[in-house]
Protein backbone atom coordinates (compact mmCIF):
# COMPACT_ATOMS: atom_id res chain seq x y z
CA UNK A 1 2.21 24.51 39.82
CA UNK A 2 2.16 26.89 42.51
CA UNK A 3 4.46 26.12 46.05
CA UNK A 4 2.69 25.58 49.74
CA UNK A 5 4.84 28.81 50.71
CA UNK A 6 3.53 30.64 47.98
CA UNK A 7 2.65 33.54 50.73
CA UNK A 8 6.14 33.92 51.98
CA UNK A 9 7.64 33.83 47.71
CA UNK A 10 10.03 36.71 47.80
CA UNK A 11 9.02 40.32 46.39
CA UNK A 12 10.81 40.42 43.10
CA UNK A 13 8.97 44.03 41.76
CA UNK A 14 8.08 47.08 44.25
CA UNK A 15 6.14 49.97 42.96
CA UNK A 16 6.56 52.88 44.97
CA UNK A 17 3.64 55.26 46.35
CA UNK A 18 4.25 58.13 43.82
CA UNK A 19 4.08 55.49 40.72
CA UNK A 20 1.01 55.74 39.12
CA UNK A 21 0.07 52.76 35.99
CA UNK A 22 -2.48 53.30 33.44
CA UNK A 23 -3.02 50.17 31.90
CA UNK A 24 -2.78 46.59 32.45
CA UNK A 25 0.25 44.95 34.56
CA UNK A 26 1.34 41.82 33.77
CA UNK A 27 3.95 40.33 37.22
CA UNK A 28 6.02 37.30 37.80
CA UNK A 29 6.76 36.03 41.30
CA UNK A 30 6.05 38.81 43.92
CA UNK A 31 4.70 42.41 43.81
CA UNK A 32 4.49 44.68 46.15
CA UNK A 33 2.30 47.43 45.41
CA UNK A 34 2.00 51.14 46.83
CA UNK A 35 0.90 53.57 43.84
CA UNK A 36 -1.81 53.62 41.90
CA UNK A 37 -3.04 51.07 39.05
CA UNK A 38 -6.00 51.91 36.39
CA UNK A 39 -6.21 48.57 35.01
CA UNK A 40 -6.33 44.69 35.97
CA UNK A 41 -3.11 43.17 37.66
CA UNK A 42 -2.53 39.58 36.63
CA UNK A 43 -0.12 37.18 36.75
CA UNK A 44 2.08 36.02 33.33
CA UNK A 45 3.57 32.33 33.02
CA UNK A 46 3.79 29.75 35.73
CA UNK A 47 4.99 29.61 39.15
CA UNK A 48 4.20 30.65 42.06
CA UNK A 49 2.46 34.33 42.47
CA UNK A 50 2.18 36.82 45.78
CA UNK A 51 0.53 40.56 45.19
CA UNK A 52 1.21 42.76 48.16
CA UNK A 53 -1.03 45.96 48.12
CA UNK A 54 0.33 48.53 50.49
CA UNK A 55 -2.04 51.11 52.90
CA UNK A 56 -0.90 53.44 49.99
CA UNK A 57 -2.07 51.04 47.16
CA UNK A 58 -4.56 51.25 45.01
CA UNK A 59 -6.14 49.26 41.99
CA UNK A 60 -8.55 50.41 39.98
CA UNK A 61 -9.47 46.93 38.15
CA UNK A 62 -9.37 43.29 38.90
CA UNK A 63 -6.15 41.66 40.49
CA UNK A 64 -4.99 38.12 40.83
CA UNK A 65 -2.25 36.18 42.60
CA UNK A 66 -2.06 32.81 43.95
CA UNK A 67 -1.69 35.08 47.54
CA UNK A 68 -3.46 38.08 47.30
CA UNK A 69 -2.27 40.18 50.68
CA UNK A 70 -4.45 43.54 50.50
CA UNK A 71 -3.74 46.86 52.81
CA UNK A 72 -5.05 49.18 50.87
CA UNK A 73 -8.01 49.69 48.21
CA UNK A 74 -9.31 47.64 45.56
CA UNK A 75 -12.35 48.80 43.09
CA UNK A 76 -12.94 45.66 41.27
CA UNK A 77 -12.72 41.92 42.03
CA UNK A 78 -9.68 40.15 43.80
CA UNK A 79 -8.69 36.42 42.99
CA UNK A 80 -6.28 34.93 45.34
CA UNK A 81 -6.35 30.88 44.11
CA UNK A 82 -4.70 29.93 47.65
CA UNK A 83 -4.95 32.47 49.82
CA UNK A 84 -6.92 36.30 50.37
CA UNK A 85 -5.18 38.25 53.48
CA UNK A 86 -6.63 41.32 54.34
CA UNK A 87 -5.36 43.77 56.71
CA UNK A 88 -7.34 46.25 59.21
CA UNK A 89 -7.25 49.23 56.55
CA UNK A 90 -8.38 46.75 53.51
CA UNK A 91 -11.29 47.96 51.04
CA UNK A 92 -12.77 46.05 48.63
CA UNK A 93 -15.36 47.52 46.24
CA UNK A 94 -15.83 44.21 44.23
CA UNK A 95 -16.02 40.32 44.38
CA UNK A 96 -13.72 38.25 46.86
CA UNK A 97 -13.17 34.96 45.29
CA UNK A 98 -10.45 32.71 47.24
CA UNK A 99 -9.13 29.39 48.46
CA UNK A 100 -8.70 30.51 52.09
CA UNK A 101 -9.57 34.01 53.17
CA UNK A 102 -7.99 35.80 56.64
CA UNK A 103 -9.73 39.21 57.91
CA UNK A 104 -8.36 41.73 60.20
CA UNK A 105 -11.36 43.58 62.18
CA UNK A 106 -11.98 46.55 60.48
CA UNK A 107 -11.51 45.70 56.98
CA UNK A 108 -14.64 46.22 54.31
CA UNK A 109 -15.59 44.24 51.29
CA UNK A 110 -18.67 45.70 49.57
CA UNK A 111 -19.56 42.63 47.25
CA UNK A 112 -19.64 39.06 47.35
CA UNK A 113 -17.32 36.61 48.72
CA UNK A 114 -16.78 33.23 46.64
CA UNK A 115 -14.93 29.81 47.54
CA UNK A 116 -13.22 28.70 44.94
């Protein structure tokens, strides 16, 4: 069971810019994200979830959270069960499936965008 402040749940994990993952990360809690992932970013276990992409980050592959709060590029599709923020420098190349969705002019999503 996730918490109604799931989008202010504290950053437990930071991944600086000049990190780079190849591979799958598994997170608990909060991540905030500024290198580079080549793989999907999901949650593991229960609780609530936040996923922070910096202007610096970068996913190649899908990413989940129950907030999803996007700055920088995604190629693949984004899940955010609750909430999808995404800031003035956001790209997605991918699907946008959310509960609630907020969009900051100049942000681009090149897919489709789906209520959950």
């Amino acid at each position: 069971m996730f918490r109604k402040d799931s989008a202010n749940a504290a950053i437990d994990s930071l991944l600086g810019a000049r990190t780079r993952i190849q591979g799958d990360l598994a997170f608990a809690g909060g991540l905030h994200l500024d290198g580079a992932v080549t793989g999907n970013v999901k949650p593991e276990g229960e609780g609530s979830t936040r996923l922070v992409i910096g202007e610096s980050g970068v996913i190649e592959g899908s990413c989940e959270a129950h907030v999803v709060e996007l700055h920088g590029t995604v190629k693949g599709d984004i899940t955010g069960r609750v909430r999808v923020v995404l800031g003035p420098r956001a790209r997605v190349e991918g699907n946008l499936l959310y509960g609630a969705v907020e969009m900051a002019a100049g942000a681009a999503i090149k897919g489709k965008m789906v209520k959950l």
